[in-house]
C-alpha atoms as a PDB file:
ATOM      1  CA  UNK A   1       0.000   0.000   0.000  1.00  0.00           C
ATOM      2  CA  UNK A   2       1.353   2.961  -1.342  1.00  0.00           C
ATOM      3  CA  UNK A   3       1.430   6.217   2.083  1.00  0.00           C
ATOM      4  CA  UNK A   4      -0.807   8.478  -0.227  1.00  0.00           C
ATOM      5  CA  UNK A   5      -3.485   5.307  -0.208  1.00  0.00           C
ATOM      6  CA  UNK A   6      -3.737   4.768   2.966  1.00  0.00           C
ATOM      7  CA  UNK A   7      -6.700   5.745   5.025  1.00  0.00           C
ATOM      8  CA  UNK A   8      -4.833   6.546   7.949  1.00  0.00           C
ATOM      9  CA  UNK A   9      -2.794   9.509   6.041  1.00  0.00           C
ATOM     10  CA  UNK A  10      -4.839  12.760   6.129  1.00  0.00           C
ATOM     11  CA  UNK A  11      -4.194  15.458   2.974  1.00  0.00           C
ATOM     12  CA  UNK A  12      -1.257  16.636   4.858  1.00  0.00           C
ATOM     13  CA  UNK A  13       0.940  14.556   7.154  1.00  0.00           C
ATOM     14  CA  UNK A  14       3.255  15.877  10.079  1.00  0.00           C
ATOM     15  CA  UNK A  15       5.732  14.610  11.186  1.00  0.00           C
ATOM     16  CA  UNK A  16       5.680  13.269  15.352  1.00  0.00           C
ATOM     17  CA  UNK A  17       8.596  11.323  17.636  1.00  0.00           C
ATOM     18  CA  UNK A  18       7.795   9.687  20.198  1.00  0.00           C
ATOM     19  CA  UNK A  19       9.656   7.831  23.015  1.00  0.00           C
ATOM     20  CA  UNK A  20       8.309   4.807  23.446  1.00  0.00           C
ATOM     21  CA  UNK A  21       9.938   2.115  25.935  1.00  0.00           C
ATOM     22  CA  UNK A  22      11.097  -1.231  24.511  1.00  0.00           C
ATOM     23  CA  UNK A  23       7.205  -3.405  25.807  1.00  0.00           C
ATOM     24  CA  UNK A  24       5.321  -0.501  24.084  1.00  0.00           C
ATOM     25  CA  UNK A  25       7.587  -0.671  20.528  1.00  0.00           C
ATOM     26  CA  UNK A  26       7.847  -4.276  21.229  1.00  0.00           C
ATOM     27  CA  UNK A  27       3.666  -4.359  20.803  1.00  0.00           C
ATOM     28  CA  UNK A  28       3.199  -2.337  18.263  1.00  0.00           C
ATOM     29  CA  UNK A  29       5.611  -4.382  16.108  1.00  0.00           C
ATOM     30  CA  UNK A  30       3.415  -7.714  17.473  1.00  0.00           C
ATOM     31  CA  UNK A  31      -0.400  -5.593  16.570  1.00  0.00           C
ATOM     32  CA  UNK A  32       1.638  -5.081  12.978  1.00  0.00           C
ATOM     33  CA  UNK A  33       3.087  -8.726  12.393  1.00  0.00           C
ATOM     34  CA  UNK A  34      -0.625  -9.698  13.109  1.00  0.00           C
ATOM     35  CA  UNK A  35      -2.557  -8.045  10.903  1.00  0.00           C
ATOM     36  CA  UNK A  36       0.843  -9.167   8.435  1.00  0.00           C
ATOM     37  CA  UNK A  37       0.259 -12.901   9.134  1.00  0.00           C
ATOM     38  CA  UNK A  38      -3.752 -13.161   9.045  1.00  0.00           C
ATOM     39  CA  UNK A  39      -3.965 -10.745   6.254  1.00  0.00           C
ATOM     40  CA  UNK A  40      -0.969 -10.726   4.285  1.00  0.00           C
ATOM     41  CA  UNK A  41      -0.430  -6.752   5.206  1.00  0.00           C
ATOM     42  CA  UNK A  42       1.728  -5.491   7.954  1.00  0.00           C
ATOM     43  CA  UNK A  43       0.531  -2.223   9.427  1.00  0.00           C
ATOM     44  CA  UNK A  44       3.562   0.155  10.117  1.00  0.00           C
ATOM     45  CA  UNK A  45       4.058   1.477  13.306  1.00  0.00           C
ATOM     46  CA  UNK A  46       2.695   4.751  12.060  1.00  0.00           C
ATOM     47  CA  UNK A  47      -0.235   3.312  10.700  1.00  0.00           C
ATOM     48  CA  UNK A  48      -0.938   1.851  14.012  1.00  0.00           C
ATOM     49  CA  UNK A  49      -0.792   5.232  15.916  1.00  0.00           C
ATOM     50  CA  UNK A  50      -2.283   7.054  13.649  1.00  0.00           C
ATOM     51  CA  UNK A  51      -5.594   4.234  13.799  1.00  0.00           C
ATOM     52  CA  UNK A  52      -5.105   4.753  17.952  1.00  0.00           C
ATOM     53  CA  UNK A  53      -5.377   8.643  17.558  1.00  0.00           C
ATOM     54  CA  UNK A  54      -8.298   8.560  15.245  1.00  0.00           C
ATOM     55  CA  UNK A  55     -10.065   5.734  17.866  1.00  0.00           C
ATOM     56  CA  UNK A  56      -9.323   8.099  20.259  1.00  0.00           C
ATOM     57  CA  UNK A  57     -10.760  11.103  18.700  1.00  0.00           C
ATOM     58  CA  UNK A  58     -14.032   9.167  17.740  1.00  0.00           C
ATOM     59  CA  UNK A  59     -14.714   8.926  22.104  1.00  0.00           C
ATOM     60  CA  UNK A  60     -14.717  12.557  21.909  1.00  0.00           C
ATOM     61  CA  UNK A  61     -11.968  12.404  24.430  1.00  0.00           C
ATOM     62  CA  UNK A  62     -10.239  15.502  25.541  1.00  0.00           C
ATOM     63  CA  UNK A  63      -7.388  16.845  28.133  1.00  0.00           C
ATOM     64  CA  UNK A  64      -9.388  19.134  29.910  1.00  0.00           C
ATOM     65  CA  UNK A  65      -8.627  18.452  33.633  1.00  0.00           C
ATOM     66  CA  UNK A  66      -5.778  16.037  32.860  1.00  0.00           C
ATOM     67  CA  UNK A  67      -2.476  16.421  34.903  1.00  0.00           C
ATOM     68  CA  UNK A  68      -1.007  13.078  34.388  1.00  0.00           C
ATOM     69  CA  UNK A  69      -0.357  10.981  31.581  1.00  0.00           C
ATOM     70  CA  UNK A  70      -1.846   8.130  33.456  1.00  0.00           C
ATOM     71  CA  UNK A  71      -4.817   9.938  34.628  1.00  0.00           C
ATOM     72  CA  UNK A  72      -5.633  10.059  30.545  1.00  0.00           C
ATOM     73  CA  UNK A  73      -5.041   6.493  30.171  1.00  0.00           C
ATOM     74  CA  UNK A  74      -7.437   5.579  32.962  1.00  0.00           C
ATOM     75  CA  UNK A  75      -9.771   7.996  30.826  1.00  0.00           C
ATOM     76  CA  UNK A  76      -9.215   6.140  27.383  1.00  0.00           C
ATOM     77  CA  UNK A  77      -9.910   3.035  29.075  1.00  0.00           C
ATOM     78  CA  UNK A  78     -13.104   4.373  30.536  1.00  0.00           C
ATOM     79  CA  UNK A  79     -14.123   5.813  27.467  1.00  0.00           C
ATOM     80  CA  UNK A  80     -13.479   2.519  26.048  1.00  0.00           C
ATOM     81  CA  UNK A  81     -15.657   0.435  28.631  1.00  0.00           C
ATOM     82  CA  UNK A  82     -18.677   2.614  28.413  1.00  0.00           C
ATOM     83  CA  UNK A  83     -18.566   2.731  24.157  1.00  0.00           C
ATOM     84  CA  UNK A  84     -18.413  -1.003  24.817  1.00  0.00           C
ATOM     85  CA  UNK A  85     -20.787  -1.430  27.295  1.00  0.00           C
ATOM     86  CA  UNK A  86     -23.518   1.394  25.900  1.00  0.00           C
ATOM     87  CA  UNK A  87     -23.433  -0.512  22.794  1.00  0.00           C
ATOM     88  CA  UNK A  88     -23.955  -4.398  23.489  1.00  0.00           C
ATOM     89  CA  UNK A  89     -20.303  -5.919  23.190  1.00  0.00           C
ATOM     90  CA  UNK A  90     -20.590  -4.179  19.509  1.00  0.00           C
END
């Protein structure tokens, strides 16, 4: 898949580092080599991020109030549990 095709890549890209430690690069690679080996395409590590920001974004989640990168966590997975649980398992 060409970077202009995929879905993940809005009209203009920027470009974002991040420090990740070795268990979170370490599962990003295994989400990747996944999708690689049940579908015959490996998502990037950018793809992957870029489909986590987008999930995120579609919760509606914000920062407001947030003074701690785990106290946003603990709101992602909250978000998470209520999409799930508001919707049936769906």
């Amino acid at each position: 898949m060409r970077y202009e095709d995929d879905p993940t890549n809005h009209q203009y890209a920027h470009r974002v580092i991040a420090s990740l430690n070795r268990e979170q690069v370490d599962y990003l690679d295994k989400i990747g080599k996944d999708a690689q080996f049940s579908s015959g395409i490996k998502l990037s590590r950018n793809q992957i991020l870029a489909a986590m920001v987008n999930a995120m974004k579609r919760l509606n989640l914000t920062g407001d109030g947030i003074t701690k990168a785990e106290q946003f966590e603990q709101r992602i997975v909250d978000a998470m549990m209520n999409r799930y649980h508001n919707t049936g398992g769906r």
